[in-house]
Protein backbone atom coordinates (compact mmCIF):
# COMPACT_ATOMS: atom_id res chain seq x y z
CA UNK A 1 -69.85 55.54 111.88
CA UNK A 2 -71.45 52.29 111.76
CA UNK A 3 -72.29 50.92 108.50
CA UNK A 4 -76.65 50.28 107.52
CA UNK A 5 -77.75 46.73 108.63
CA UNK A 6 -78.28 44.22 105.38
CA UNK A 7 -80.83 42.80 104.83
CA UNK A 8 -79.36 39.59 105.60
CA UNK A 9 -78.21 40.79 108.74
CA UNK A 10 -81.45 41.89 109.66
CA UNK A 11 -82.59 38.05 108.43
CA UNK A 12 -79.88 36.70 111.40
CA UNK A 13 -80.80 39.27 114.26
CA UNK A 14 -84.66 38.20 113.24
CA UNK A 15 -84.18 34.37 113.45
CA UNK A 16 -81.95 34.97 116.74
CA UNK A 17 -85.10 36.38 118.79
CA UNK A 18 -87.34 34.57 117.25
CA UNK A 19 -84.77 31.55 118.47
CA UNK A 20 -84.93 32.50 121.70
CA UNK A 21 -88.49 33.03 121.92
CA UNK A 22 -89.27 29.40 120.81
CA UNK A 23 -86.88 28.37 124.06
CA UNK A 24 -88.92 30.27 126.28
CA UNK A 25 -86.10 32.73 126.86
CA UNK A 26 -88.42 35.28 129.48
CA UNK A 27 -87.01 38.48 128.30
CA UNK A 28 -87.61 37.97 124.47
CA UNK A 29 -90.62 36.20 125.59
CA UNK A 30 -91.97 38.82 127.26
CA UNK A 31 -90.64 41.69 124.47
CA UNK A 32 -92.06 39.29 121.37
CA UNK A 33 -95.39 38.02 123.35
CA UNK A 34 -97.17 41.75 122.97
CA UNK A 35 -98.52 43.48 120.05
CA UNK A 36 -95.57 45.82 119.80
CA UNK A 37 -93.96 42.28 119.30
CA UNK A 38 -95.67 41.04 117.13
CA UNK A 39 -95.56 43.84 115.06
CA UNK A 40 -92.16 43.69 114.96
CA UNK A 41 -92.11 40.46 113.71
CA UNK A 42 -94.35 41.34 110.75
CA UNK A 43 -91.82 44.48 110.28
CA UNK A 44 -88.76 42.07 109.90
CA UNK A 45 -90.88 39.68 107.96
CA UNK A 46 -92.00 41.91 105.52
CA UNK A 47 -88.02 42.93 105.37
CA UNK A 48 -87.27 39.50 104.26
CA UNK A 49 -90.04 39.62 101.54
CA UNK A 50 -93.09 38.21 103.15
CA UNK A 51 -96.80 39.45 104.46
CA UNK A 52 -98.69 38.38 106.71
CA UNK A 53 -101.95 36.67 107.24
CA UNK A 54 -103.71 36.49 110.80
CA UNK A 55 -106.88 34.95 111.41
CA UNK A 56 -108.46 34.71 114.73
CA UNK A 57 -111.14 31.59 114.87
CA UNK A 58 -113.87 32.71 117.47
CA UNK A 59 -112.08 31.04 120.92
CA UNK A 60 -110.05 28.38 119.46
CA UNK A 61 -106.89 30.23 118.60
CA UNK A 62 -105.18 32.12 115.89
CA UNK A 63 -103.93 30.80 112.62
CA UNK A 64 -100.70 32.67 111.21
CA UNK A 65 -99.21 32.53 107.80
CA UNK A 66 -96.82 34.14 105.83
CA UNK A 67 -96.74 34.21 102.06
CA UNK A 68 -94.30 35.25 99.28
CA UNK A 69 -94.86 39.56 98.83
CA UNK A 70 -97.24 39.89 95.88
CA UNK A 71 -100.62 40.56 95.43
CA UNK A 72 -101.86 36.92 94.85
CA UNK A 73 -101.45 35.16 98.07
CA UNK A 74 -101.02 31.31 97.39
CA UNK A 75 -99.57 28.94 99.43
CA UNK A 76 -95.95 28.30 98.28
CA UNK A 77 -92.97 25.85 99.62
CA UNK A 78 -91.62 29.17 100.77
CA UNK A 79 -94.75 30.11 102.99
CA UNK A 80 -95.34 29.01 106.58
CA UNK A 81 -98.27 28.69 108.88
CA UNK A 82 -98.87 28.10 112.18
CA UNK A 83 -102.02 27.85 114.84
CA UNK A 84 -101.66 28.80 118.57
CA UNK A 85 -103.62 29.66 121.17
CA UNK A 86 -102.39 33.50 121.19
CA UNK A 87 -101.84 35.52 118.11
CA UNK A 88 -98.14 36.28 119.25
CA UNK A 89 -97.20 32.88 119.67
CA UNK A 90 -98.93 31.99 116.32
CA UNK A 91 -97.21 34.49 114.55
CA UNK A 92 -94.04 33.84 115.91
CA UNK A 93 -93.98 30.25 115.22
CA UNK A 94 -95.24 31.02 111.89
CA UNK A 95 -92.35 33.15 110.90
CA UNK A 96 -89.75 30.60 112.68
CA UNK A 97 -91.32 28.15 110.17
CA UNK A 98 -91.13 30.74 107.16
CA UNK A 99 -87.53 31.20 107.69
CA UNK A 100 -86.19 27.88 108.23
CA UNK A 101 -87.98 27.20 104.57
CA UNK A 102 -86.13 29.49 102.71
């Protein structure tokens, strides 16, 4: 039987898409650029200890950020943010961001 993910394996697996995503890699591209994607991301985000923020501003774009778990959201020097044209490239970049902080 195979032992439970950790959480920091969970953390590596995460970072590797997330890796291949920012290189344009078409598959994970494809798999991380839909809402099921991006929803996934959150998941493993919120594994790792952080929520999310998305804000869509009218046609410019989408702002992601991801803050420290809590109930006061402040930006922190473990938090990142990130704006984008779609909301799955936002977010994604945001979390790439988030992770290479911590």
């Amino acid at each position: 039987m195979t032992p439970a993910p950790t959480d920091a394996d969970r953390r590596r697996l995460l970072q590797a898409a997330l890796g291949f995503a920012v290189l344009d890699c078409a598959p994970v591209s494809t798999w991380l650029g839909t809402w099921r994607g991006t929803g996934l991301v959150a998941a493993g985000m919120a594994r790792q200890g952080y929520d999310l923020a998305l804000t869509r501003y009218a046609d410019l774009g989408w702002r992601a950020t991801f803050y420290a778990t809590g109930r006061e959201h402040s930006p922190t020097g473990a938090s990142g943010s990130a704006f984008e044209v779609s909301p799955h490239r936002a977010v994604q970049a945001a979390a790439w961001e988030t992770l290479a902080r911590a």
